[in-house]
C-alpha atoms as a PDB file:
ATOM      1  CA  UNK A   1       0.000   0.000   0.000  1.00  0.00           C
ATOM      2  CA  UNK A   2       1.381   3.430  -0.866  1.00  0.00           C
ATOM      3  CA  UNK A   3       0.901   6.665   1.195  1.00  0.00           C
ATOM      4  CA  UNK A   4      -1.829   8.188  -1.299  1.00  0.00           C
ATOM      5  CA  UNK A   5      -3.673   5.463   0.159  1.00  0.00           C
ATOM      6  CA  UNK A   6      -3.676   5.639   3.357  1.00  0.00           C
ATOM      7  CA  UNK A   7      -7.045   5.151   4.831  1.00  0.00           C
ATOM      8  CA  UNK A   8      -9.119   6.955   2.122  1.00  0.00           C
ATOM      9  CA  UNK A   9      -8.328  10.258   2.924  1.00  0.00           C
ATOM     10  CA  UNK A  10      -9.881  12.541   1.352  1.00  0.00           C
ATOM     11  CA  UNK A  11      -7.324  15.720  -0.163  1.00  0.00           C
ATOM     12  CA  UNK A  12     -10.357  18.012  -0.440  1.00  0.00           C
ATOM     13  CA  UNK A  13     -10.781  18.701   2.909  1.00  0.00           C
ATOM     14  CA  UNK A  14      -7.425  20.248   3.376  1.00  0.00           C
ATOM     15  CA  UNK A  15      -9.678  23.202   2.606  1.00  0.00           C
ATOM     16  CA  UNK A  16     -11.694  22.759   6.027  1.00  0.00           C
ATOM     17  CA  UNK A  17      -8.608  23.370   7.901  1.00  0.00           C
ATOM     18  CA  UNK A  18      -5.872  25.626   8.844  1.00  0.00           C
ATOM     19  CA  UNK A  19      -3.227  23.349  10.207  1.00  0.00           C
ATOM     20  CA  UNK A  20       0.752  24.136   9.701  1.00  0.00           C
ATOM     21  CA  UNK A  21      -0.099  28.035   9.696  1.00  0.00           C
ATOM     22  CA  UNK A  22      -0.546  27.343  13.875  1.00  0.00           C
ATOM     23  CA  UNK A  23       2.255  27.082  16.787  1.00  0.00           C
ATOM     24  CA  UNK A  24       3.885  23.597  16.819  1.00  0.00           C
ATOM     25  CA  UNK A  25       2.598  21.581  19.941  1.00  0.00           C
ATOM     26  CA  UNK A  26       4.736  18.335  19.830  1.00  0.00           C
ATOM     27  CA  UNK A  27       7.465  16.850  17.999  1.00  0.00           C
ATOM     28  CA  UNK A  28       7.609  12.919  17.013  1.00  0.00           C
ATOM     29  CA  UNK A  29       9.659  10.213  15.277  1.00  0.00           C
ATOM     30  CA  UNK A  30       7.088  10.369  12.269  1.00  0.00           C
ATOM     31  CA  UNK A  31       5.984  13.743  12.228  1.00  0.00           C
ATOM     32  CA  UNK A  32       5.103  17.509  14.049  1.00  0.00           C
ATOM     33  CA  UNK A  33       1.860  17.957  16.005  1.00  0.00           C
ATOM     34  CA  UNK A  34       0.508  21.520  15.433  1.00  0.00           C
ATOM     35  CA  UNK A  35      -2.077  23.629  16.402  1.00  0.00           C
ATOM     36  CA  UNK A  36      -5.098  23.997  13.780  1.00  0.00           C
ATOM     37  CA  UNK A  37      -8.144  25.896  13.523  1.00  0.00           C
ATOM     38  CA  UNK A  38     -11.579  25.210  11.717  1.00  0.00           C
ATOM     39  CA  UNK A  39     -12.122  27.456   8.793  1.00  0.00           C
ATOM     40  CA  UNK A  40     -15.880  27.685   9.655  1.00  0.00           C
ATOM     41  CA  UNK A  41     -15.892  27.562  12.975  1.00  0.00           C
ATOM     42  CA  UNK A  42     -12.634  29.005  14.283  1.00  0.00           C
ATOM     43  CA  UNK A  43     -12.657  26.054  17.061  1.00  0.00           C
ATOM     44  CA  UNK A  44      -8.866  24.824  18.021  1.00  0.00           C
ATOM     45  CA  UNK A  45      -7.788  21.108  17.379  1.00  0.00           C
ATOM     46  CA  UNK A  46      -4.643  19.158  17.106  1.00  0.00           C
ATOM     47  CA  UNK A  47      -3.041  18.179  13.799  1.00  0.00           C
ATOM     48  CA  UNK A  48      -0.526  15.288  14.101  1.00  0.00           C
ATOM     49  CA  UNK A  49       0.972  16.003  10.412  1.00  0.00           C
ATOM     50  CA  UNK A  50       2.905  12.442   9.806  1.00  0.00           C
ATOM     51  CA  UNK A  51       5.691  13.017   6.865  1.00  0.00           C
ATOM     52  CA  UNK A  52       5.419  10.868   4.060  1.00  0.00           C
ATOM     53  CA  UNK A  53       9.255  10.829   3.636  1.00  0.00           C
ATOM     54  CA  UNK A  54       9.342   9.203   6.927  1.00  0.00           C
ATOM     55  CA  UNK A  55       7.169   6.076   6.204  1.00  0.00           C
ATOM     56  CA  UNK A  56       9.589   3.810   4.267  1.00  0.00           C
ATOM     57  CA  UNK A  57       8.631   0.382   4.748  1.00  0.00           C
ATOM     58  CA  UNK A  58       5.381  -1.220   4.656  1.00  0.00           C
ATOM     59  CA  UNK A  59       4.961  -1.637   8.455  1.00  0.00           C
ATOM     60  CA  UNK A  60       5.445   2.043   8.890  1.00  0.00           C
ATOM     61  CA  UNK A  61       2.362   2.896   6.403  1.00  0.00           C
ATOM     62  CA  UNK A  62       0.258  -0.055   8.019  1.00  0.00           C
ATOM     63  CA  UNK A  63       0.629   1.291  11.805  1.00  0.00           C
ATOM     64  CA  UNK A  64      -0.329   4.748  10.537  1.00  0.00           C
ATOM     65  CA  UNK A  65      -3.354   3.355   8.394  1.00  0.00           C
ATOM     66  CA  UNK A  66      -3.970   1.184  11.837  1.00  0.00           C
ATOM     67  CA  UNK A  67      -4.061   4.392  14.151  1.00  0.00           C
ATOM     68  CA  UNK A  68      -6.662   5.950  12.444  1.00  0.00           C
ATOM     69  CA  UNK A  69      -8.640   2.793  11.903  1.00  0.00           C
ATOM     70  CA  UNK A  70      -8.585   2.526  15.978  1.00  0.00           C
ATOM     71  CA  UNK A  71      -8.921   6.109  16.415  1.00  0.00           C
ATOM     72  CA  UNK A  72     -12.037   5.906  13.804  1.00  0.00           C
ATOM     73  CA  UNK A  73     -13.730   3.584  16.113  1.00  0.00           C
ATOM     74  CA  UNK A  74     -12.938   4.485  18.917  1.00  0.00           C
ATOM     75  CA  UNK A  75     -16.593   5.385  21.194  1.00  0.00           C
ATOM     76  CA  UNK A  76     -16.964   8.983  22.346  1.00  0.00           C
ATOM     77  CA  UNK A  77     -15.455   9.708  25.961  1.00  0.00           C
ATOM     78  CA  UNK A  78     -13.924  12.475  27.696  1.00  0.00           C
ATOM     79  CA  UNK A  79     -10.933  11.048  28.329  1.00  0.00           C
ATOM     80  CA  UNK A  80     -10.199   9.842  25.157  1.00  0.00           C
ATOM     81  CA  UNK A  81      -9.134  12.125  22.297  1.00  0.00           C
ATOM     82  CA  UNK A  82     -11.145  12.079  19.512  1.00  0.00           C
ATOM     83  CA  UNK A  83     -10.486  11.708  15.281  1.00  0.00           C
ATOM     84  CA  UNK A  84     -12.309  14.775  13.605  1.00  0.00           C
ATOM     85  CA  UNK A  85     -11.165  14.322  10.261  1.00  0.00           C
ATOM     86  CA  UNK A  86      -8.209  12.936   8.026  1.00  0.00           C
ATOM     87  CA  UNK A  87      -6.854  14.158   4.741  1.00  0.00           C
ATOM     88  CA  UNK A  88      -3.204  14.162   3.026  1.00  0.00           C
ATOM     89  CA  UNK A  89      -1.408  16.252   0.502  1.00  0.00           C
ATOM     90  CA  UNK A  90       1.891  15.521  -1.320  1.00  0.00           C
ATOM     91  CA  UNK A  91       4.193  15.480   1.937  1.00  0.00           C
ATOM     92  CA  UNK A  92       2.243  14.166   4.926  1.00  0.00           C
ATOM     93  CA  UNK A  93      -1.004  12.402   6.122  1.00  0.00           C
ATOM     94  CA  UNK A  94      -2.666  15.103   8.567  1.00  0.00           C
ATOM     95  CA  UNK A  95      -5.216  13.740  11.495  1.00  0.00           C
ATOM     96  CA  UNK A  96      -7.307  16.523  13.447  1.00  0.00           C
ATOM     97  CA  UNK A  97      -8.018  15.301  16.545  1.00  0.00           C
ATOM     98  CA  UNK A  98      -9.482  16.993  20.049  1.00  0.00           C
ATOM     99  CA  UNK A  99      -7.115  19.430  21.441  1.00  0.00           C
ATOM    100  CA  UNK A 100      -6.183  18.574  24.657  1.00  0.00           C
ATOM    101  CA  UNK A 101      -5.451  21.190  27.067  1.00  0.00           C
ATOM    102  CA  UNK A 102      -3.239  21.110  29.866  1.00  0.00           C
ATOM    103  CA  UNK A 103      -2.239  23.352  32.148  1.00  0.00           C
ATOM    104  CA  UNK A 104       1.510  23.560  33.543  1.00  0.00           C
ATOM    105  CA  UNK A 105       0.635  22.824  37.062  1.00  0.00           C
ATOM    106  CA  UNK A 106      -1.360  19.838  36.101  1.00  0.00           C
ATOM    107  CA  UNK A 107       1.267  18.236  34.052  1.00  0.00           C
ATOM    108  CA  UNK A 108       3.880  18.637  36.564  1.00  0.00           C
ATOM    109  CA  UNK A 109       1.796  17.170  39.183  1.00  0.00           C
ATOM    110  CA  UNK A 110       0.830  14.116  36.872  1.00  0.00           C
ATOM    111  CA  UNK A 111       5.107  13.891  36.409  1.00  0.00           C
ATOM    112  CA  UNK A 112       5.626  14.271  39.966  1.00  0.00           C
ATOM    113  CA  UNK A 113       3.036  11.480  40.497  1.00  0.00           C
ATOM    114  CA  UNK A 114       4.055   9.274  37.967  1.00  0.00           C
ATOM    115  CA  UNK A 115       7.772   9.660  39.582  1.00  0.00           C
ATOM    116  CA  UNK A 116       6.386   8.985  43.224  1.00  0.00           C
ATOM    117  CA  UNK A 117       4.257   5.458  42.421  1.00  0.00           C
ATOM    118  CA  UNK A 118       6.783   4.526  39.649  1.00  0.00           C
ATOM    119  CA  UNK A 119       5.266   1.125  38.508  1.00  0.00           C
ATOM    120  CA  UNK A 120       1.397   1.880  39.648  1.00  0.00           C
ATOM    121  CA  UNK A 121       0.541   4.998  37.356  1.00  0.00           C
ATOM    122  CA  UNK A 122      -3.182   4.356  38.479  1.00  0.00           C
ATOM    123  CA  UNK A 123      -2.426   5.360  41.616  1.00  0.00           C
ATOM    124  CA  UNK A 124      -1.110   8.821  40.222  1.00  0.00           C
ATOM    125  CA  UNK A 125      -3.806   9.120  37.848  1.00  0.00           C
ATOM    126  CA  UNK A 126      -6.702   8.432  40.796  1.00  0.00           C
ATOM    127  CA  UNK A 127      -4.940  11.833  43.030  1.00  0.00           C
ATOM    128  CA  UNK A 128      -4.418  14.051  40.045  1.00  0.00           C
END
């Protein structure tokens, strides 16, 4: 399977969104996470923008194709992020998903929870 075909994404609704235009968020092994707006709406989301160039082998295209299979079907939940929309042009697959805001003072704590129980996360997750 080549990249183009990742998924069925749609190139046309590259038009919806506003995505590389916004601050980056995060940086991965695949790709750059940036914020996006809606055209219509002006709402913020996340855009995990996955280079082509970096998907050389067939397992690398097949665990993207998988994430936003899983991510398709995943149910609705607030503590899961969810898949607005999909599309691609000629250097990356883009997925717009739920931005997730954080503040400062909550990540830290999660760290310095995470640090304190070590091997039982739950525990750090059930006092943040």
């Amino acid at each position: 399977m080549s990249p183009e075909q990742l998924a069925a994404i749609d190139p046309k609704r590259a038009k919806r969104w506003r995505c590389v235009a916004g601050p980056e968020l995060e940086r991965g092994e695949f790709g750059v996470t940036y914020l996006c707006t809606e055209h219509a709406t002006g709402e913020a989301f996340a855009c995990k923008s996955i280079s082509k160039k970096k998907l050389r082998t067939t397992v690398d295209i097949e665990d993207v194709r998988r994430e936003v299979e899983i991510m398709r079907h995943l149910p609705r939940h607030p503590n899961i992020v969810t898949l607005r929309d999909t599309y691609e042009n000629d250097n990356a697959v883009h997925l717009v998903m739920e931005l997730c805001r954080i503040t400062l003072v909550r990540f830290q704590r999660l760290v310095y929870f995470l640090h304190v129980y070590g091997s039982e996360p739950t525990q750090a997750f059930h006092h943040v």
